[in-house]
Protein backbone atom coordinates (compact mmCIF):
# COMPACT_ATOMS: atom_id res chain seq x y z
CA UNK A 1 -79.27 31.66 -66.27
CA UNK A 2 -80.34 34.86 -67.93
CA UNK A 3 -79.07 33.52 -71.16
CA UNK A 4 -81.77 30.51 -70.72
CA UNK A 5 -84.77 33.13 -69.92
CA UNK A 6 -83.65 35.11 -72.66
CA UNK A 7 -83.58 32.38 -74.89
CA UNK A 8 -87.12 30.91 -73.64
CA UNK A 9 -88.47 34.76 -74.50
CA UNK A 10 -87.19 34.63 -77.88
CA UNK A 11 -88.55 31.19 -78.63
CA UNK A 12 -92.08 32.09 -77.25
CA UNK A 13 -91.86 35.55 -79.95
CA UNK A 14 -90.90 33.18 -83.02
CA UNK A 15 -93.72 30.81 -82.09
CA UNK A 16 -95.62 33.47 -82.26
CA UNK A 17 -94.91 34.92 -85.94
CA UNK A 18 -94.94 31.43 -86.75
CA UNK A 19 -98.96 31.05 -85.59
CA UNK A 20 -99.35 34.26 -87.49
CA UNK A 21 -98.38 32.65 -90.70
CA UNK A 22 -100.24 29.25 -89.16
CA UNK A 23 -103.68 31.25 -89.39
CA UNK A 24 -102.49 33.11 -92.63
CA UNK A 25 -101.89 30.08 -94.38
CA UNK A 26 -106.07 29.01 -93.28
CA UNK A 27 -106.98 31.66 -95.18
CA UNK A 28 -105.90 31.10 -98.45
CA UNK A 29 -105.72 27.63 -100.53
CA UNK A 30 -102.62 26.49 -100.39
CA UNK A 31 -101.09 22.54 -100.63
CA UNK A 32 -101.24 20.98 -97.32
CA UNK A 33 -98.77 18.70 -98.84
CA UNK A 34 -96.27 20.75 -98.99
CA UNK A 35 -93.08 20.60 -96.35
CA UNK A 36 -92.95 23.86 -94.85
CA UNK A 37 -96.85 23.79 -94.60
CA UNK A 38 -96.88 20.22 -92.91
CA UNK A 39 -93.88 21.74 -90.26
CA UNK A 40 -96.14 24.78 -89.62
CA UNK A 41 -99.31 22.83 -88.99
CA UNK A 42 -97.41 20.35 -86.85
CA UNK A 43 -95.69 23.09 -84.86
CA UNK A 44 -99.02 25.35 -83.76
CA UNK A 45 -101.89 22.75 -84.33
CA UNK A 46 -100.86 20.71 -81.39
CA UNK A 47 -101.25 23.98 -78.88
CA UNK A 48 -103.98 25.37 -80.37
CA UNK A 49 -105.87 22.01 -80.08
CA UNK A 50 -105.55 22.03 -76.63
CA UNK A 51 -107.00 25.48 -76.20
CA UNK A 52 -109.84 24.25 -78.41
CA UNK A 53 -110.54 21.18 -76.25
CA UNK A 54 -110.87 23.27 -73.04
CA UNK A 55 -112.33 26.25 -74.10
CA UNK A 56 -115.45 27.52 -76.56
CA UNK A 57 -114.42 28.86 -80.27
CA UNK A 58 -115.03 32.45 -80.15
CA UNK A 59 -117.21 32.84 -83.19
CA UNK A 60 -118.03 36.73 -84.40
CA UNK A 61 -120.06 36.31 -87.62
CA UNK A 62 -117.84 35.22 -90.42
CA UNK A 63 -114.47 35.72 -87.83
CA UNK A 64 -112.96 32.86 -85.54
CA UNK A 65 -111.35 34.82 -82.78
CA UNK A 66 -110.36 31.61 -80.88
CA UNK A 67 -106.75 31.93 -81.82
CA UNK A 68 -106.34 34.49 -79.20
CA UNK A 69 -106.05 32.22 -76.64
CA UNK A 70 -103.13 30.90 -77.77
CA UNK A 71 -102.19 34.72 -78.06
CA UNK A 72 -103.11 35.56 -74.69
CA UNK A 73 -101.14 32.71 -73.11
CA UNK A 74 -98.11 32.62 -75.40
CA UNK A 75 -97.66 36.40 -74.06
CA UNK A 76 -98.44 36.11 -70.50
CA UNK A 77 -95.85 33.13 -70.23
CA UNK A 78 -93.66 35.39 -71.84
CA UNK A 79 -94.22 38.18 -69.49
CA UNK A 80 -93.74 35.57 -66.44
CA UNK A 81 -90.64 34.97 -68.06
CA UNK A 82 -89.76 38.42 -68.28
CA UNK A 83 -90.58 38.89 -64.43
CA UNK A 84 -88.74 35.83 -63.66
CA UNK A 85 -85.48 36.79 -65.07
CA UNK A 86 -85.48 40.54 -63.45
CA UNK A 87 -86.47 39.16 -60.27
CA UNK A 88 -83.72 36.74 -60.11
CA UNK A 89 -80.51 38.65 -61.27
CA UNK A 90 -82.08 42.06 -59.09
């Protein structure tokens, strides 16, 4: 059982370097066409999407700060996680 929570917490800190290079990759022009760009975009669009849908962008002048709520929930999940597995094998 603490292998799975483990595992779950390491998932959740890949995802998250992989939305890193997600909103990396909107900053520069690059070809969408391109596998490892269409795998990225299919990986983190669909969660960020749904963050978008619920909630209001958070717009600062030129900066899009709405990526933090996929931030913000990716590490309190992970956290919970965290919690989980110390509460159970204590």
């Amino acid at each position: 059982m603490n292998l799975i929570f483990l595992f779950l917490i390491y998932v959740i800190q890949v995802y998250q370097w992989v939305f890193i290079v997600y909103l990396l990759l909107s900053w520069f022009p690059v070809n969408r066409n391109n596998f490892l760009v269409r795998m990225i975009d299919s990986v983190c669009e669909p969660l960020y999407s749904f963050f978008l849908r619920f909630l209001p962008r958070l717009i600062i002048g030129p900066i899009d700060l709405s990526p933090i709520y996929v931030f913000i929930f990716l590490e309190v999940l992970r956290r919970l996680l965290g919690f989980l597995m110390m509460s159970t094998f204590s």
